[in-house]
N, C-alpha and C. Protein backbone atom coordinates (compact mmCIF):
# COMPACT_ATOMS: atom_id res chain seq x y z
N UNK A 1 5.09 35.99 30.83
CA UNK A 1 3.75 35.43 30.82
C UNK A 1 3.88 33.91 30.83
N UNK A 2 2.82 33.17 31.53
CA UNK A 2 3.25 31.49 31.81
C UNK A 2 2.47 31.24 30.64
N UNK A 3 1.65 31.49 29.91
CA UNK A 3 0.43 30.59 28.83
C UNK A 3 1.38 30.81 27.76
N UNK A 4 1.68 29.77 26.91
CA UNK A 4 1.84 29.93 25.44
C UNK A 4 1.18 30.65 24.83
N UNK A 5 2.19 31.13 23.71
CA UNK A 5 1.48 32.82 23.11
C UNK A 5 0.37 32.03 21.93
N UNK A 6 -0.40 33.05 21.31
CA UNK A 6 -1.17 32.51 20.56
C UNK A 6 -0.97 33.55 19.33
N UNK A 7 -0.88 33.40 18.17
CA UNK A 7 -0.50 34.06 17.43
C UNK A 7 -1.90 35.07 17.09
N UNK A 8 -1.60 36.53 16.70
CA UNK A 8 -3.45 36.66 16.56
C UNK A 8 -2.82 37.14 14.97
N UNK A 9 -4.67 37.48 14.32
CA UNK A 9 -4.70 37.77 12.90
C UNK A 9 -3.34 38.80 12.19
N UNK A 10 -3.29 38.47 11.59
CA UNK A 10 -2.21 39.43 10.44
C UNK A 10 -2.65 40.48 10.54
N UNK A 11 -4.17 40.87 9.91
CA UNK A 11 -4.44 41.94 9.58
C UNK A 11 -4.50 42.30 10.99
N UNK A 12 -4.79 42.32 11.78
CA UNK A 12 -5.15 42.97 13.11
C UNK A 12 -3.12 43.48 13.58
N UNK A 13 -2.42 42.37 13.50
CA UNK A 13 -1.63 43.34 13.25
C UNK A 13 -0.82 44.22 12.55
N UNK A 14 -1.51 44.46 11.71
CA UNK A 14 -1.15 45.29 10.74
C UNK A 14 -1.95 46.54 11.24
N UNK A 15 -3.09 46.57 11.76
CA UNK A 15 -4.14 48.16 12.45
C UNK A 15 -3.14 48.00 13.55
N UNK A 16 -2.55 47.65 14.93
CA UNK A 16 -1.56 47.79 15.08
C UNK A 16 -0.56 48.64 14.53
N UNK A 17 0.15 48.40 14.04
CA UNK A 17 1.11 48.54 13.24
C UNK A 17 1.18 50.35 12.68
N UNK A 18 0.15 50.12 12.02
CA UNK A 18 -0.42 51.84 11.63
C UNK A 18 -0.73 52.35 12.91
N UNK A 19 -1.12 51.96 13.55
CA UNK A 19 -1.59 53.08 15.24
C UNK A 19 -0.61 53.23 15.59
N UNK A 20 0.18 52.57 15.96
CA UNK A 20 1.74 52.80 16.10
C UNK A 20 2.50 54.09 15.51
N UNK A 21 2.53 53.42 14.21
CA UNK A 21 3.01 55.00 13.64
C UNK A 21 2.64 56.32 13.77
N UNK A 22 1.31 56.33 13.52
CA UNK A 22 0.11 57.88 13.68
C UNK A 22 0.00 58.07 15.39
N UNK A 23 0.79 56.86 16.31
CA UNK A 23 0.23 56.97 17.78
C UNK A 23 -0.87 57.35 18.04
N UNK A 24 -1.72 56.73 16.94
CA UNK A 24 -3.07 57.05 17.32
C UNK A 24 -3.83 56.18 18.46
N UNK A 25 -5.14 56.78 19.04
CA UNK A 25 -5.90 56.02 19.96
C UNK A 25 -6.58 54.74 19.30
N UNK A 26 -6.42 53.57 20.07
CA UNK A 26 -7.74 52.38 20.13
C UNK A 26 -8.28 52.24 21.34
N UNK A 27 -9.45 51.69 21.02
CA UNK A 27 -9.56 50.98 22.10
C UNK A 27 -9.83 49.68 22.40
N UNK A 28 -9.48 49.26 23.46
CA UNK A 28 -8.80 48.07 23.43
C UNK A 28 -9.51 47.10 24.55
N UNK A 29 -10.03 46.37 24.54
CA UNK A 29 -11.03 45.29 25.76
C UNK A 29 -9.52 44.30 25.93
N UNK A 30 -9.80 44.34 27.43
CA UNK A 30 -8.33 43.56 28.03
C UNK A 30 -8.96 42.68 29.19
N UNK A 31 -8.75 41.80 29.30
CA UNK A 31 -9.71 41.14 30.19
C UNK A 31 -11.38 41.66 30.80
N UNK A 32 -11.87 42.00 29.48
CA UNK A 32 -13.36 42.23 29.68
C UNK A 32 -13.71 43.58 30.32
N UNK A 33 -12.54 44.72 30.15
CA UNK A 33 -12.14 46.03 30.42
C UNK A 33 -11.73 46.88 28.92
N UNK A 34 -12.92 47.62 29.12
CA UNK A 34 -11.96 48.71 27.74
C UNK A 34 -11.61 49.52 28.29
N UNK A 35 -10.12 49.66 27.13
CA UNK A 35 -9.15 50.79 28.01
C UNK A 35 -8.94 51.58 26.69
N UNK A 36 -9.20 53.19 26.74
CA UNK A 36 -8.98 53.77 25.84
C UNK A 36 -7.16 53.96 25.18
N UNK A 37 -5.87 53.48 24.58
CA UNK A 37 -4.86 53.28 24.58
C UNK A 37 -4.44 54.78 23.61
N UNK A 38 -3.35 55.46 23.56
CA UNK A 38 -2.54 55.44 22.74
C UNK A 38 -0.92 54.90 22.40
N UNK A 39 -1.19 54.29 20.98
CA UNK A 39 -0.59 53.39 20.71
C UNK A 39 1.17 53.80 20.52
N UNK A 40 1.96 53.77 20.60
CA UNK A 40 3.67 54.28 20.61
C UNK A 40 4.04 53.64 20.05
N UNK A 41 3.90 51.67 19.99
CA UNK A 41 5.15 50.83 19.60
C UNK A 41 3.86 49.48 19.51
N UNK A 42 4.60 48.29 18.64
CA UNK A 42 3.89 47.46 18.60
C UNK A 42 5.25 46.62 18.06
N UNK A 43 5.93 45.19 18.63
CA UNK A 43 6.95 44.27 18.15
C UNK A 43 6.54 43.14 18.67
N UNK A 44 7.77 42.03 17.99
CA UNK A 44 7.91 41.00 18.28
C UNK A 44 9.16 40.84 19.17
N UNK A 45 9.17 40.06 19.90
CA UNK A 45 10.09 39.92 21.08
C UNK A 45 10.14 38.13 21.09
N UNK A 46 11.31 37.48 20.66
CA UNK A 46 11.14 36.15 20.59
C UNK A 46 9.88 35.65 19.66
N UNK A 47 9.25 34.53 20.27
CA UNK A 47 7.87 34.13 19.28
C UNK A 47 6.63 34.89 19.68
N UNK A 48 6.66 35.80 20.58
CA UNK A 48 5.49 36.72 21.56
C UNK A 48 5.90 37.99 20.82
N UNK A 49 3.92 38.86 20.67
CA UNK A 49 4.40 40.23 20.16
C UNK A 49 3.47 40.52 21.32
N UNK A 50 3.76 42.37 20.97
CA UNK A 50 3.68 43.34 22.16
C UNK A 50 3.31 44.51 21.41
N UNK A 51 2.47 45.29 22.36
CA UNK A 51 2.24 46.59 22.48
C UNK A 51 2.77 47.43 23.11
N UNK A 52 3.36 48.67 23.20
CA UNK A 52 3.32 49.71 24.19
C UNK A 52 2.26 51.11 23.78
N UNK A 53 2.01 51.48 25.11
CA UNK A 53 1.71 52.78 24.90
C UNK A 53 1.21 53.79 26.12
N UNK A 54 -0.32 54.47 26.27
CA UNK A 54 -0.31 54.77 27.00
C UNK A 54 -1.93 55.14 27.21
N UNK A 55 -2.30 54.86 28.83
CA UNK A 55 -3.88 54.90 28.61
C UNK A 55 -3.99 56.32 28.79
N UNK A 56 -4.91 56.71 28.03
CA UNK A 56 -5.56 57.88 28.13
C UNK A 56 -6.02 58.53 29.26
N UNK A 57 -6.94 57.83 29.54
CA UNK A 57 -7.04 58.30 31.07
C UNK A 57 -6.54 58.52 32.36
N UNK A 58 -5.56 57.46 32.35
CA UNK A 58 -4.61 58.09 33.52
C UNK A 58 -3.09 58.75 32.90
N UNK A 59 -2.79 58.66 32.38
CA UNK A 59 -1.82 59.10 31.64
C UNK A 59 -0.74 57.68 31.26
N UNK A 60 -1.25 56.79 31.87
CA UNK A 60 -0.42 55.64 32.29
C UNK A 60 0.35 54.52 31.71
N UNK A 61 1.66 54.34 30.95
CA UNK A 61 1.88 53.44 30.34
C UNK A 61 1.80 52.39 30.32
N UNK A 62 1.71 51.48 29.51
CA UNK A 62 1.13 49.87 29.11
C UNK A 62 1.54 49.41 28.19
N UNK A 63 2.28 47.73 28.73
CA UNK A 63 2.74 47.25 28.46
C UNK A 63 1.82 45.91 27.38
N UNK A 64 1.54 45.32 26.52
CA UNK A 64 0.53 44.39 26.50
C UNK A 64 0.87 43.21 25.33
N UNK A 65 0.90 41.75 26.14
CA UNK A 65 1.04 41.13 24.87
C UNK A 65 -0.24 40.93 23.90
N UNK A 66 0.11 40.73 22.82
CA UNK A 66 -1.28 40.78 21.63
C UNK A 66 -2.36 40.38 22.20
N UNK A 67 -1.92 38.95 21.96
CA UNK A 67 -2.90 37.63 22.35
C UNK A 67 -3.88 37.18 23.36
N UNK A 68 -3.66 38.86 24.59
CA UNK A 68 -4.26 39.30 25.68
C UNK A 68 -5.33 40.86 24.97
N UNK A 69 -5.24 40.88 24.11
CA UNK A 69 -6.38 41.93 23.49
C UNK A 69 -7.49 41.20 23.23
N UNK A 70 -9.28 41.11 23.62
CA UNK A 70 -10.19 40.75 23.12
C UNK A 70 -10.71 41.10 22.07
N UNK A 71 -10.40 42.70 22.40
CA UNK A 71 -11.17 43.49 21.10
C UNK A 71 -10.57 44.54 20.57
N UNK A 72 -10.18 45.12 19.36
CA UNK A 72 -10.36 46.69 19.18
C UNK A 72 -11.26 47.11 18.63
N UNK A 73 -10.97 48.03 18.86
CA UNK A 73 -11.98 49.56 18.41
C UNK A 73 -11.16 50.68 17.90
N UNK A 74 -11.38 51.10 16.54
CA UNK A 74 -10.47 51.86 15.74
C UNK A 74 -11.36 53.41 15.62
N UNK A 75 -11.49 54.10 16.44
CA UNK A 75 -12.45 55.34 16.39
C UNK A 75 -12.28 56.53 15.34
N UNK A 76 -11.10 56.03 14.28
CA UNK A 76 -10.84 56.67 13.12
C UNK A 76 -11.98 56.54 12.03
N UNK A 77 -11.88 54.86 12.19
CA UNK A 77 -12.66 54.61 11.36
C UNK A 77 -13.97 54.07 11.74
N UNK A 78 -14.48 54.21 12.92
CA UNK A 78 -15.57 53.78 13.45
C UNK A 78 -15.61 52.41 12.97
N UNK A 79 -14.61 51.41 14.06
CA UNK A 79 -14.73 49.89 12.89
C UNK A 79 -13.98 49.37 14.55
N UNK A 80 -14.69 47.93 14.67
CA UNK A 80 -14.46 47.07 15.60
C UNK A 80 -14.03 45.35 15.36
N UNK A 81 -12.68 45.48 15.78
CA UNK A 81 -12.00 44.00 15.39
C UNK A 81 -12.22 43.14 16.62
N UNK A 82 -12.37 41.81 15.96
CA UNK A 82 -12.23 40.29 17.44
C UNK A 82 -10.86 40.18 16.80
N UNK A 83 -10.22 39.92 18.06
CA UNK A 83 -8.69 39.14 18.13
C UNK A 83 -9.12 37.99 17.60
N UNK A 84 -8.52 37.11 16.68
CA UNK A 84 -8.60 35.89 16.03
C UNK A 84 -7.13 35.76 15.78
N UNK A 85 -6.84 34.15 15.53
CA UNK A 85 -5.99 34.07 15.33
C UNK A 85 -5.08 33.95 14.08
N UNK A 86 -4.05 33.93 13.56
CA UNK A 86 -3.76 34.08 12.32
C UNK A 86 -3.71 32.55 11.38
């Protein structure tokens, strides 16, 4: 990616973090697109973190750095996060 990363909230990755484990679904606004995700993996790679997983709808894996998420949506808990930064 050419833009300097932007660090986002702690807590946000920390819901991360737990979806990861449970590979549970979010959903996720990505350039002004929600994409229903399930979640596999969530790291840091150098000073940039990352998602993997896989969209629901097409079956399709995805790759995603954080700091490129607008929004989630946690449908566990019926609860909606803004990416902010930490």
């Amino acid at each position: 990616m050419s833009t300097e990363y932007k660090s986002i909230a702690c807590d946000l990755y920390d819901i991360f973090e737990v979806a990861a484990m449970r590979e549970a679904k979010l959903i996720l606004t990505i350039e002004n697109t929600e994409r229903e995700i399930r979640v596999t993996n969530v790291y840091a790679k150098g000073k940039e973190e990352f998602l993997d997983g896989v969209e629901v709808a097409s079956d399709t894996p995805i790759h995603i750095r954080l700091d490129q998420i607008q929004k989630v949506f946690d449908p566990s808990v019926n609860k909606s996060y803004i990416s902010n930064q930490c």
